[in-house]
C-alpha atoms as a PDB file:
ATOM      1  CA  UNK A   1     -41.299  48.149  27.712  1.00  0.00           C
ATOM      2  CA  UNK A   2     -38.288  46.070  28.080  1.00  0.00           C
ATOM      3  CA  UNK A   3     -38.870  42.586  26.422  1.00  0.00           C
ATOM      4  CA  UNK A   4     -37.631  39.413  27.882  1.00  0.00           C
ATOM      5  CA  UNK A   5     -34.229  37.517  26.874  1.00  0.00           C
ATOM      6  CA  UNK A   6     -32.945  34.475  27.903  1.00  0.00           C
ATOM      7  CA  UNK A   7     -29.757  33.888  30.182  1.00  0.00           C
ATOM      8  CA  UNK A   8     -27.410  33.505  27.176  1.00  0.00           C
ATOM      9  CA  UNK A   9     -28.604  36.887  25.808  1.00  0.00           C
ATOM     10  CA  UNK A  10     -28.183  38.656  29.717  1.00  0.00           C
ATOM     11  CA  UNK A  11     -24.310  37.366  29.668  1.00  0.00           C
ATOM     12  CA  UNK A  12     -23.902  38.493  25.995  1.00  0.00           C
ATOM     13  CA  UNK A  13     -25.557  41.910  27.383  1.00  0.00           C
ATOM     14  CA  UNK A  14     -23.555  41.981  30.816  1.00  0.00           C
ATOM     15  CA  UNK A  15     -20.571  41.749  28.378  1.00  0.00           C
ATOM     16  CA  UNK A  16     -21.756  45.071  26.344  1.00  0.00           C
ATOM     17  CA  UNK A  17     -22.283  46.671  30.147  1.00  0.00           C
ATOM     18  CA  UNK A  18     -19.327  46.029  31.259  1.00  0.00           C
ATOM     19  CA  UNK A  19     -17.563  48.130  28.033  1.00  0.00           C
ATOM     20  CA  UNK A  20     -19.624  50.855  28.607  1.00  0.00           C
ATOM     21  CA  UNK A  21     -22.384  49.855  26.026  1.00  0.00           C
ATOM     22  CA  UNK A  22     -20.108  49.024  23.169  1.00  0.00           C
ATOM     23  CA  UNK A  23     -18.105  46.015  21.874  1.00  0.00           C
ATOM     24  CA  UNK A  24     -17.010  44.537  19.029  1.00  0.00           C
ATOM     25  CA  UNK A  25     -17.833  41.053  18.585  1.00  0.00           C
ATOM     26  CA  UNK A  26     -14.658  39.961  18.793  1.00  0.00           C
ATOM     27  CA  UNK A  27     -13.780  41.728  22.311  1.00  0.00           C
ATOM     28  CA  UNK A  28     -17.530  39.953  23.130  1.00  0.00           C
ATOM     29  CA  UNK A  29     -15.580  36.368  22.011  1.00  0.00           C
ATOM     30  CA  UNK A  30     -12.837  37.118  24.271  1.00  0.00           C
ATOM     31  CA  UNK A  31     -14.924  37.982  27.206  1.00  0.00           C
ATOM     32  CA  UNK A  32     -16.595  34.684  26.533  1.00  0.00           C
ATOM     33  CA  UNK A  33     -13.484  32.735  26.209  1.00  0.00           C
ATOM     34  CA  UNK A  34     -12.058  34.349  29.376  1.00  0.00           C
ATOM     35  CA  UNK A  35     -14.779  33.290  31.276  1.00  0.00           C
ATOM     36  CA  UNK A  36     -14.500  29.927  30.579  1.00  0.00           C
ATOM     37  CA  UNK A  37     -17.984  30.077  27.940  1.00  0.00           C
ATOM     38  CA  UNK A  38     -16.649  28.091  25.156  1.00  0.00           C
ATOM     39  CA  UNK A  39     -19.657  29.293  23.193  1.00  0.00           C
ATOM     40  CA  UNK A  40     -19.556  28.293  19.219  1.00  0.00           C
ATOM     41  CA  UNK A  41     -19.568  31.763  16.578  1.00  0.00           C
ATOM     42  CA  UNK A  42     -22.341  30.834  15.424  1.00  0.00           C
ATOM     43  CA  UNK A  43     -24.796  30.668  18.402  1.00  0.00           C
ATOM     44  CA  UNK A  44     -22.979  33.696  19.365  1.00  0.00           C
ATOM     45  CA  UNK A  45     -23.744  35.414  16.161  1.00  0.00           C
ATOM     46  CA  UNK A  46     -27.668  34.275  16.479  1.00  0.00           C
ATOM     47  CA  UNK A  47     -28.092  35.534  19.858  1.00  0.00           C
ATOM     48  CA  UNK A  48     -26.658  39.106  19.038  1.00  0.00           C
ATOM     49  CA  UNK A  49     -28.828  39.148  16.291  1.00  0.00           C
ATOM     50  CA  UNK A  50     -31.891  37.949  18.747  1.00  0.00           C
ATOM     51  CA  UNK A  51     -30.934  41.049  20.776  1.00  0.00           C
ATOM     52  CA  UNK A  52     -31.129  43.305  17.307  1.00  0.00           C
ATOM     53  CA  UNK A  53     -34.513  41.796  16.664  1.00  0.00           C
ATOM     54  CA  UNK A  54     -35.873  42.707  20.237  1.00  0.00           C
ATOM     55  CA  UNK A  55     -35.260  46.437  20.269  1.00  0.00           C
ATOM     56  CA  UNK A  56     -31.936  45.934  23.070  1.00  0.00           C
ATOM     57  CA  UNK A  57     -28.663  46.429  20.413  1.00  0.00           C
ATOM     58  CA  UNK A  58     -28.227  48.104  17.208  1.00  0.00           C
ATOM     59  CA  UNK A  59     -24.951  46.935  15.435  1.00  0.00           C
ATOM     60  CA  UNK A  60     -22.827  49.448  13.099  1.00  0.00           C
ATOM     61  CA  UNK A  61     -20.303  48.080  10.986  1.00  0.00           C
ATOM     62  CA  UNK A  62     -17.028  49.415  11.432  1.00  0.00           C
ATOM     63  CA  UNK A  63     -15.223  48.209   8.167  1.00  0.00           C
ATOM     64  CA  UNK A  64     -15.754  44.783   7.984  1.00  0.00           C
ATOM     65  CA  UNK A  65     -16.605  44.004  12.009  1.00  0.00           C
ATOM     66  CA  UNK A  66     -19.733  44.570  13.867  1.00  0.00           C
ATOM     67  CA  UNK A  67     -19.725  46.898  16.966  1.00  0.00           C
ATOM     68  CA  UNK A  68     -22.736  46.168  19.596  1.00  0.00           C
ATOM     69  CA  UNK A  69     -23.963  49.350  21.264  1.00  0.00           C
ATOM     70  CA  UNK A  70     -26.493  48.519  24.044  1.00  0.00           C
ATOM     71  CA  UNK A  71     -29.977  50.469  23.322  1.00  0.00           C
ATOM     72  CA  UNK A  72     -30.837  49.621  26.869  1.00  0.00           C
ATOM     73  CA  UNK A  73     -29.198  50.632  30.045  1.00  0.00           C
ATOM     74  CA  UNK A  74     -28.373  48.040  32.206  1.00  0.00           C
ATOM     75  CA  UNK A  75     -30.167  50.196  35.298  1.00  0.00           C
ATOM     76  CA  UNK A  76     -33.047  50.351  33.048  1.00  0.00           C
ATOM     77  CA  UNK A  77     -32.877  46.644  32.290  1.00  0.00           C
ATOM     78  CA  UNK A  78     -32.698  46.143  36.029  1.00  0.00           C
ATOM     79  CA  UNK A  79     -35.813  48.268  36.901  1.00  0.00           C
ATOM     80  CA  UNK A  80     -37.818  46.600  34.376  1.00  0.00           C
ATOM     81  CA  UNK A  81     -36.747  43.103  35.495  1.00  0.00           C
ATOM     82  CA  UNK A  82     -37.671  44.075  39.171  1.00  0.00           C
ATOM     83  CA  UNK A  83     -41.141  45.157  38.041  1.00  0.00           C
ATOM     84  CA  UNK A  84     -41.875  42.359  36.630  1.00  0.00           C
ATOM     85  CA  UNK A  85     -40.676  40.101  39.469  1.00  0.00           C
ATOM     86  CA  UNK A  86     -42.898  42.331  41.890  1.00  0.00           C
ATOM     87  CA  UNK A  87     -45.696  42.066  39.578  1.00  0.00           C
ATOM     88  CA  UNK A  88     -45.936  38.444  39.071  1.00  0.00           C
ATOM     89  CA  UNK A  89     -44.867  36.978  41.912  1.00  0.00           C
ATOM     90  CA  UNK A  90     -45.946  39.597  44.766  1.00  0.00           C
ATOM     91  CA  UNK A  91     -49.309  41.327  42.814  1.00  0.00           C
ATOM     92  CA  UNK A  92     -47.448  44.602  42.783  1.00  0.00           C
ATOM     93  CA  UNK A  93     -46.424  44.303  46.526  1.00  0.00           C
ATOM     94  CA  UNK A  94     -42.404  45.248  46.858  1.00  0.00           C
ATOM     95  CA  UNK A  95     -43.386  45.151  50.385  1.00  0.00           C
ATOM     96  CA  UNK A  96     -43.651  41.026  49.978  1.00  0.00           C
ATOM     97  CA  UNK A  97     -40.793  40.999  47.768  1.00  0.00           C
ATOM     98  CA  UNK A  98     -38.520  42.326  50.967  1.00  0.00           C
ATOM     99  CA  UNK A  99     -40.316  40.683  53.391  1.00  0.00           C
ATOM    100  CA  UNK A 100     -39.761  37.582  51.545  1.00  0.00           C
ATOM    101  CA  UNK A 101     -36.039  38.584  51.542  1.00  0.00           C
ATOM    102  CA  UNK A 102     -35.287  38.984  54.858  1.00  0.00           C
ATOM    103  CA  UNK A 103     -37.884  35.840  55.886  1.00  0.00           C
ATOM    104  CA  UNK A 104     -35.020  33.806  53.555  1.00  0.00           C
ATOM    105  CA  UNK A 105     -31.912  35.695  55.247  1.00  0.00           C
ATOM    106  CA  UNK A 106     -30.981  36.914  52.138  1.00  0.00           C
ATOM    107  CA  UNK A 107     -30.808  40.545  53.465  1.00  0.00           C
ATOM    108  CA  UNK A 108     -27.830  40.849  56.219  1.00  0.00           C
ATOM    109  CA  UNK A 109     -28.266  43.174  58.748  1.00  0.00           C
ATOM    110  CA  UNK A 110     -25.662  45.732  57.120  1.00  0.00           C
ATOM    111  CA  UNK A 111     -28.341  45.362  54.081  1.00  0.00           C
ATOM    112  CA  UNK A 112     -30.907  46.537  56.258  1.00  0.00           C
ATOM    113  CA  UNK A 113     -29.414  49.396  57.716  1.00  0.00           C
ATOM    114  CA  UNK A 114     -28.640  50.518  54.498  1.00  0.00           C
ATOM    115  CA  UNK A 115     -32.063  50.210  52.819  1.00  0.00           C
ATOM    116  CA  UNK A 116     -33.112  51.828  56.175  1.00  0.00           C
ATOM    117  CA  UNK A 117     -30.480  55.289  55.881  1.00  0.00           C
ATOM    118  CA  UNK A 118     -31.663  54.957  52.185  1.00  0.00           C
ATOM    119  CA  UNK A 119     -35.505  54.997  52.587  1.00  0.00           C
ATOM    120  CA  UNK A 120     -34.475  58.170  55.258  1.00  0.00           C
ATOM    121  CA  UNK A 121     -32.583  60.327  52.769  1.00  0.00           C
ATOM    122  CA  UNK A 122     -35.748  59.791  50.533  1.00  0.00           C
ATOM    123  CA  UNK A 123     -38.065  60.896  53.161  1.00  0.00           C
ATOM    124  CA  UNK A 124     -36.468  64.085  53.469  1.00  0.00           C
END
């Protein structure tokens, strides 16, 4: 099971994603600074260590710097996330989940059709 994190971990993780499961903390800094996060070392350096504790990164030292390699897939992380959603918010039902999503308009019609050629392809 995939545990929880907060927002600030997901960004620090999206970060590790986006280098295709590995950074070193000070490409992670940069990525911060760049998008405008002006996030202090050391609350950066606890929340890494958070994401250590909870099973999601395992850090390897490479000389005297820290490389982050994601445990977790981000797909993975994604499914998980969904599951839970479904679960606690729709009792299991990802039938409510997109009905609530195209009640709120948050599905376009180009969505649809391609949830609807995807659900086909599975059929078959």
């Amino acid at each position: 099971m995939v545990p929880q994190i907060s927002d600030s971990e997901l960004e620090l993780m999206k970060i590790i994603w986006a280098e295709d499961g590995k950074a070193m903390y000070a490409v992670i800094m940069d990525r911060l600074a760049a998008a405008g996060k002006g996030w202090q070392k050391n609350t950066v350096i606890t929340l890494l260590s958070r994401l250590v504790e909870k099973g999601l990164l395992k850090t390897t030292k490479v000389g005297r710097r820290n490389e982050y390699t994601a445990l977790v897939k981000q797909a993975e992380y994604q499914a998980a996330q969904t599951r839970t959603l479904v679960n606690k918010l729709y009792a299991g039902s990802a039938k409510g989940l997109v009905a609530a999503l195209i009640q709120q308009e948050a599905l376009t019609a180009e969505d649809y059709e391609e949830l609807k050629q995807f659900w086909e392809r599975e059929d078959t």
